[in-house]
C-alpha atoms as a PDB file:
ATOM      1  CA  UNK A   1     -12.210  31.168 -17.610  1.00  0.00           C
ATOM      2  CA  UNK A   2     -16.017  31.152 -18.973  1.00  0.00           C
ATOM      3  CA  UNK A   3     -18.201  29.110 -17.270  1.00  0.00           C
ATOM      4  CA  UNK A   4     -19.904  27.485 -20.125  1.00  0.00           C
ATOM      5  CA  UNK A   5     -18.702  23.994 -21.435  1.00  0.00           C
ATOM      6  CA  UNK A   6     -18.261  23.638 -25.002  1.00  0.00           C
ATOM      7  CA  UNK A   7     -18.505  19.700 -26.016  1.00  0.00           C
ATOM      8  CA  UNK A   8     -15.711  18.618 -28.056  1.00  0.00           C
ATOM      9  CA  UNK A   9     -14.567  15.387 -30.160  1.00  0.00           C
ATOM     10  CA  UNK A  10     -11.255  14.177 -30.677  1.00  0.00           C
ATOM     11  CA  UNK A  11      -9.730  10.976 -31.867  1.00  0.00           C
ATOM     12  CA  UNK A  12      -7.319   9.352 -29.866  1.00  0.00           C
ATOM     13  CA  UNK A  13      -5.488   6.236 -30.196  1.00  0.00           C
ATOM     14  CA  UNK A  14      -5.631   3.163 -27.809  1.00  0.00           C
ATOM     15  CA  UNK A  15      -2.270   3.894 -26.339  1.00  0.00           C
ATOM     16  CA  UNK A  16      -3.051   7.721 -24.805  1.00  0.00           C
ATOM     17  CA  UNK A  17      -6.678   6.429 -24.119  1.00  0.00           C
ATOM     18  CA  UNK A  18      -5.353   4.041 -21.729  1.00  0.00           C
ATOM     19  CA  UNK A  19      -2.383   6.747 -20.766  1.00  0.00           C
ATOM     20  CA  UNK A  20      -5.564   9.184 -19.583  1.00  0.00           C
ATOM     21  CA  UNK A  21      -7.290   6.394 -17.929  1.00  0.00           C
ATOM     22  CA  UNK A  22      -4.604   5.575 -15.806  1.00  0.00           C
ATOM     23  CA  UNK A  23      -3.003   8.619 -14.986  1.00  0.00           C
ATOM     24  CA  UNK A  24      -3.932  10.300 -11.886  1.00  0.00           C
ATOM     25  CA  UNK A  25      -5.026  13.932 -11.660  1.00  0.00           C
ATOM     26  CA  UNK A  26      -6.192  15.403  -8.212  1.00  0.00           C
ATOM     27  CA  UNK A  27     -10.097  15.964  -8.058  1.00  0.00           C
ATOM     28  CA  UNK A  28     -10.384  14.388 -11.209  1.00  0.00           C
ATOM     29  CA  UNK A  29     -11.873  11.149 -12.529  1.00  0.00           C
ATOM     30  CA  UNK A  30     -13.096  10.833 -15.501  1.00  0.00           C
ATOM     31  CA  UNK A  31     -11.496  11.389 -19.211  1.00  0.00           C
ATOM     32  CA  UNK A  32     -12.573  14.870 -19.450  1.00  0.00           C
ATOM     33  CA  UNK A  33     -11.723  15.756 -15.889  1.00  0.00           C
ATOM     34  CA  UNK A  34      -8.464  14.917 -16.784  1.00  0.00           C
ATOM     35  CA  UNK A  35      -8.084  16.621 -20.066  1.00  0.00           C
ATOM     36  CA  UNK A  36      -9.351  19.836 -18.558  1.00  0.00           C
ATOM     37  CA  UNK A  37      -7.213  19.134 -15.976  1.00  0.00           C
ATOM     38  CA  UNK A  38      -4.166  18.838 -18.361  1.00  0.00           C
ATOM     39  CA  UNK A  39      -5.236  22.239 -20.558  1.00  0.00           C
ATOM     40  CA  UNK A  40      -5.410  23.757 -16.974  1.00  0.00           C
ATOM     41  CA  UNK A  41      -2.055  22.937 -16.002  1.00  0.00           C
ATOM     42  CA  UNK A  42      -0.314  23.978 -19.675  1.00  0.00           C
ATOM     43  CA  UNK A  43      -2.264  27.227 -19.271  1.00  0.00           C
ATOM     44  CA  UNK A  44      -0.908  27.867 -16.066  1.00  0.00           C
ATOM     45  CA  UNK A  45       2.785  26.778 -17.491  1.00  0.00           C
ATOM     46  CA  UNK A  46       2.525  29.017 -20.275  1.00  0.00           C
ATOM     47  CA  UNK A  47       1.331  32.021 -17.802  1.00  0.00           C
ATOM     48  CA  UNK A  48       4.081  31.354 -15.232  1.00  0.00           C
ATOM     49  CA  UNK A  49       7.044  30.922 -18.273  1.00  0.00           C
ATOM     50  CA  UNK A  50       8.451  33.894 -17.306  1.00  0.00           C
ATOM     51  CA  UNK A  51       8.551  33.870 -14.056  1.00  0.00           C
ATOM     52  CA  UNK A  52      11.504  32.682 -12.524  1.00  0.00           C
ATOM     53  CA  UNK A  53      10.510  31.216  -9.170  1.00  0.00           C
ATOM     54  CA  UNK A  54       7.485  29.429 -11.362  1.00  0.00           C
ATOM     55  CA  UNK A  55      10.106  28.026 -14.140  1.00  0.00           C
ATOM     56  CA  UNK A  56      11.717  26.764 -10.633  1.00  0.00           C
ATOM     57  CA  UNK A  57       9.062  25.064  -8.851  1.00  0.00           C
ATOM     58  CA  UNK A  58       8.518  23.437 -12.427  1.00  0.00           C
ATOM     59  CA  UNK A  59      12.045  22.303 -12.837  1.00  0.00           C
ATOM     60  CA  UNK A  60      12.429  21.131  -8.681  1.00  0.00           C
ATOM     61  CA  UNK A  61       9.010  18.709  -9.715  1.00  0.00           C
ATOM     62  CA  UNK A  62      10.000  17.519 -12.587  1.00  0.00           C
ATOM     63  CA  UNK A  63      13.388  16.573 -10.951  1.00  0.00           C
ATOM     64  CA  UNK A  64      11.758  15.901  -7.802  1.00  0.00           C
ATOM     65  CA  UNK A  65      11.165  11.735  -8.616  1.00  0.00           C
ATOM     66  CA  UNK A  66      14.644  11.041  -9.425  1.00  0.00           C
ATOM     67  CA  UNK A  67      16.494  13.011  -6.889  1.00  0.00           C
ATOM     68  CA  UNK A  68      13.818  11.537  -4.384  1.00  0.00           C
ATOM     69  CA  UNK A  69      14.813   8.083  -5.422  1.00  0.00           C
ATOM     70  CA  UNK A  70      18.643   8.813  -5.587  1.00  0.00           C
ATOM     71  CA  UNK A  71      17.938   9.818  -1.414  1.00  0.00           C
ATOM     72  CA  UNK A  72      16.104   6.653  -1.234  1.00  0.00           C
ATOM     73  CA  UNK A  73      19.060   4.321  -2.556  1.00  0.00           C
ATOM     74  CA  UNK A  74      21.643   6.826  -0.027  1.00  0.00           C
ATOM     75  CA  UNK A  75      19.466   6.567   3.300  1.00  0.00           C
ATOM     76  CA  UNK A  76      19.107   2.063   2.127  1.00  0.00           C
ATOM     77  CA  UNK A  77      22.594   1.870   1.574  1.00  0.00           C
ATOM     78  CA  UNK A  78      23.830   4.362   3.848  1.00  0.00           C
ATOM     79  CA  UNK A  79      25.428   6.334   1.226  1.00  0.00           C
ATOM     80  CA  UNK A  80      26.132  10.226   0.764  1.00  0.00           C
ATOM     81  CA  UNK A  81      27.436  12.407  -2.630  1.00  0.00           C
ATOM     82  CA  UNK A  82      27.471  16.261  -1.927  1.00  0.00           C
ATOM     83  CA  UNK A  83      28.187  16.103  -5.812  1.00  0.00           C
ATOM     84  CA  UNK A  84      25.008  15.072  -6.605  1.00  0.00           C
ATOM     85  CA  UNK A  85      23.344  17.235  -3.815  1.00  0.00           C
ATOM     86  CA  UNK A  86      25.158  20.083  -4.680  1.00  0.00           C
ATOM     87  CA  UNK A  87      24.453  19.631  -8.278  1.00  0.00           C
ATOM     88  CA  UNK A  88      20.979  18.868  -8.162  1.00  0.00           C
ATOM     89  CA  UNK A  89      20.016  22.509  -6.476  1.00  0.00           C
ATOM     90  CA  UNK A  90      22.694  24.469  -8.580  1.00  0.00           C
ATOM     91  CA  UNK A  91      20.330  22.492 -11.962  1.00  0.00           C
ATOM     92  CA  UNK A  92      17.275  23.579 -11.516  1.00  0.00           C
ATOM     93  CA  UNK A  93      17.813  27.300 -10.889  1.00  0.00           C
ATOM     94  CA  UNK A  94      19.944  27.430 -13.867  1.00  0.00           C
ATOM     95  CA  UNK A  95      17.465  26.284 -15.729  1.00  0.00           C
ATOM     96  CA  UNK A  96      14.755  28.024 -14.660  1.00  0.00           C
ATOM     97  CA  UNK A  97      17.645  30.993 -15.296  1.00  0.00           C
ATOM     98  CA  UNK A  98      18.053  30.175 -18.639  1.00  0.00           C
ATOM     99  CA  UNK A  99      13.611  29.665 -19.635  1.00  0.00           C
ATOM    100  CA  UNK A 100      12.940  32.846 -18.203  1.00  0.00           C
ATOM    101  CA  UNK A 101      15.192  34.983 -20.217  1.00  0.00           C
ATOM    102  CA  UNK A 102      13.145  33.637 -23.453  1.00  0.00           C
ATOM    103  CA  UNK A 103      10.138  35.803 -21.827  1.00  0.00           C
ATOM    104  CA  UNK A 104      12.324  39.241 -22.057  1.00  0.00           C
ATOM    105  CA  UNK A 105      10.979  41.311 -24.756  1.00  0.00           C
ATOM    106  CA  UNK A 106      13.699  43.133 -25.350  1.00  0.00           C
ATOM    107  CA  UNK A 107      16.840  42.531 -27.803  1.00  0.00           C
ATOM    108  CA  UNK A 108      18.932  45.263 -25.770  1.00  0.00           C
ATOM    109  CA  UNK A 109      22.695  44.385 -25.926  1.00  0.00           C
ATOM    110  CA  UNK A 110      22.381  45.070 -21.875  1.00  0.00           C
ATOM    111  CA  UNK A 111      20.178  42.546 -21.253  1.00  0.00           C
ATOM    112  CA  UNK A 112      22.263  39.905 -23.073  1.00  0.00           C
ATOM    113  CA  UNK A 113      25.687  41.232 -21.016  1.00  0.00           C
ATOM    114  CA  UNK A 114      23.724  40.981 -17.985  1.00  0.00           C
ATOM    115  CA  UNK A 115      22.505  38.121 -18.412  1.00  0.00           C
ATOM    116  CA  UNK A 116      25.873  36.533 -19.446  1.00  0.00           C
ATOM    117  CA  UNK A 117      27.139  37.892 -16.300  1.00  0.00           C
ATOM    118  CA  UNK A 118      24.587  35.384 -14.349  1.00  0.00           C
ATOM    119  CA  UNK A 119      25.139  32.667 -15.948  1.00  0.00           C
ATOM    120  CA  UNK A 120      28.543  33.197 -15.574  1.00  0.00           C
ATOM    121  CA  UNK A 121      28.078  33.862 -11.716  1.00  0.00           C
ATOM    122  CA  UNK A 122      26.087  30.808 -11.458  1.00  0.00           C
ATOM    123  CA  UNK A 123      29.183  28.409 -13.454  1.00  0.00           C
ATOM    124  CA  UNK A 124      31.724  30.152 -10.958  1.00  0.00           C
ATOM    125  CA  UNK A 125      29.642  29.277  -8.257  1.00  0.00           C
ATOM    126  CA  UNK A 126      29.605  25.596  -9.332  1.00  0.00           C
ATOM    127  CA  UNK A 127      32.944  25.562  -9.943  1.00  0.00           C
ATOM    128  CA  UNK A 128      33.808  26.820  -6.549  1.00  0.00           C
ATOM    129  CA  UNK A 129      31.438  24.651  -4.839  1.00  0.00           C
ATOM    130  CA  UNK A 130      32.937  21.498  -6.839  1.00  0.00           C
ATOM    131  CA  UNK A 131      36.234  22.695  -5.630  1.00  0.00           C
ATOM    132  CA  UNK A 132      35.866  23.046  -2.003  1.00  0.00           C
ATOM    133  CA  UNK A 133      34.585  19.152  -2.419  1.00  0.00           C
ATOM    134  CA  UNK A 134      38.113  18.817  -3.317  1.00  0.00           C
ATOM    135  CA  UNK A 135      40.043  20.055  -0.315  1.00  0.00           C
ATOM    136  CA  UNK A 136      40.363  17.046   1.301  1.00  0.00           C
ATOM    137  CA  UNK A 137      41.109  13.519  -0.126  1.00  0.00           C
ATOM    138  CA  UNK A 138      38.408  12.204   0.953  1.00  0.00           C
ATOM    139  CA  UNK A 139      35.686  14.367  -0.495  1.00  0.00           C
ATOM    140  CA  UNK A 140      32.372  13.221   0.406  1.00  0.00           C
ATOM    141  CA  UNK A 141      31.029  11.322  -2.446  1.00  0.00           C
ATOM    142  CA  UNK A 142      30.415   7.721  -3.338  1.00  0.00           C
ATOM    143  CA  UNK A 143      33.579   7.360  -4.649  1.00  0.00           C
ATOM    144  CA  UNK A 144      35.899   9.205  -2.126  1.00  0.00           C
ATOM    145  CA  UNK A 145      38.591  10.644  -4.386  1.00  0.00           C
ATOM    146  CA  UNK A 146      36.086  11.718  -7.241  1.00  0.00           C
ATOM    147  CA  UNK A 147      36.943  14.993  -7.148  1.00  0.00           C
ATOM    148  CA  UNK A 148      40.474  15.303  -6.007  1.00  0.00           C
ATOM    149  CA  UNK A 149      41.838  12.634  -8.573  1.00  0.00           C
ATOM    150  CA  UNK A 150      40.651  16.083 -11.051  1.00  0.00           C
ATOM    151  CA  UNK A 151      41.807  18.998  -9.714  1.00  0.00           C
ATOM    152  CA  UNK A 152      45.022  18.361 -10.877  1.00  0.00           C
ATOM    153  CA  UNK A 153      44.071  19.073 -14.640  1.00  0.00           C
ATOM    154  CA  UNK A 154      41.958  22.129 -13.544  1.00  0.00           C
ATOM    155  CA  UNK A 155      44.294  23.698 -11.454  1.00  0.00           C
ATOM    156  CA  UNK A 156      47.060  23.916 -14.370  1.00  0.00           C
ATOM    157  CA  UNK A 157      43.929  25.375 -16.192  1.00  0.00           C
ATOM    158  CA  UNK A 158      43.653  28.199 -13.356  1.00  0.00           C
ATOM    159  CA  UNK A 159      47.592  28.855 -13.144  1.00  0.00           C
ATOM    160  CA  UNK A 160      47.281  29.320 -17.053  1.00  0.00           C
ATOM    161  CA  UNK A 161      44.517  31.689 -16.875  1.00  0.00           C
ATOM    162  CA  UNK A 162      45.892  33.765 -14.349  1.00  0.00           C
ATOM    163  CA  UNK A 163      49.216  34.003 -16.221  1.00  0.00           C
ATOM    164  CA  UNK A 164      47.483  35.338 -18.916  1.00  0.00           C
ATOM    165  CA  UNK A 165      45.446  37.470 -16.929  1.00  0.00           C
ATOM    166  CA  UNK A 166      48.613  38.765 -15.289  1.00  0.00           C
ATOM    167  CA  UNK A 167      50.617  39.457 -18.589  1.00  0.00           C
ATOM    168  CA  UNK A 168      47.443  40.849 -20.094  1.00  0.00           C
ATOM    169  CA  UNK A 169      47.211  43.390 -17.252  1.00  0.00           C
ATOM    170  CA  UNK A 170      50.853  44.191 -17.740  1.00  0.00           C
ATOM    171  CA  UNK A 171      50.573  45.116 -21.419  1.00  0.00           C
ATOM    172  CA  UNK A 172      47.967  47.001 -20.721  1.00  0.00           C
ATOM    173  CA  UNK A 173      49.956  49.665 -18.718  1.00  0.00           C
END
């Protein structure tokens, strides 16, 4: 970045005037600390896009508040959902999954099949994690039989899909 300092004059309205005065930016202070600040940070976001463990770190932060205060509210009322655990680091790397592949140049039919593939890896994964929540009655979530008062539906879904899979596979000989 050039060292020289170009002055320049925008119009803002009261609102994000007082939204930049207020919002804190590490080693800066004033208005234009914080603006270059802010164009700092987008340039870096737009650098990192297609980097996968950047799109991450960006997701896990902007995540980071809320699943910060959902621990909060489990350790004050000594409460505990592997759903939401679970869930909340299966999100963000599907995510960041999903931004990166924007930054592949290429239209190749491979990359789209391969790329399929992870996602679907990633669902399955999910899916299998949700499922070993519902092993026992008592999974551990807020709600203790969340996940087994479902499986019943989903598991007629599985014994269809394999029957098709099956007579599929004999047809096919």
């Amino acid at each position: 970045m050039s060292s020289k300092m170009v002055p320049l004059s925008v119009r803002i309205s009261q609102e994000d005037a007082a939204y930049i005065a207020g919002l804190h930016v590490d080693g800066a202070r004033t208005p234009s600390e914080k603006i270059r600040a802010l164009i700092a940070e987008a340039r870096q976001r737009e650098y990192e896009a297609h980097e996968f463990a950047a799109v991450l770190r960006f997701v896990q932060a902007m995540l980071s508040p809320s699943v910060n205060k959902i621990r909060e509210l489990e350790r004050a009322h000594r409460m505990h959902s592997e759903l939401i655990s679970r869930l909340s680091e299966w999100l963000p790397a599907t995510i960041a999954a999903i931004a990166t592949v924007q930054a592949e140049q290429s239209s190749d039919a491979e990359m789209l099949l391969g790329f399929e593939a992870e996602l679907a890896g990633r669902v399955m994964l999910l899916m299998e994690s949700m499922l070993q929540l519902g092993v026992t009655a008592n999974a551990p979530c807020y709600t203790s039989g969340l996940i087994s008062q479902r499986i019943a539906p989903i598991a007629e879904l599985v014994k269809m899909v394999e029957s098709k899979t099956f007579k599929e596979g004999e047809s096919d000989e």
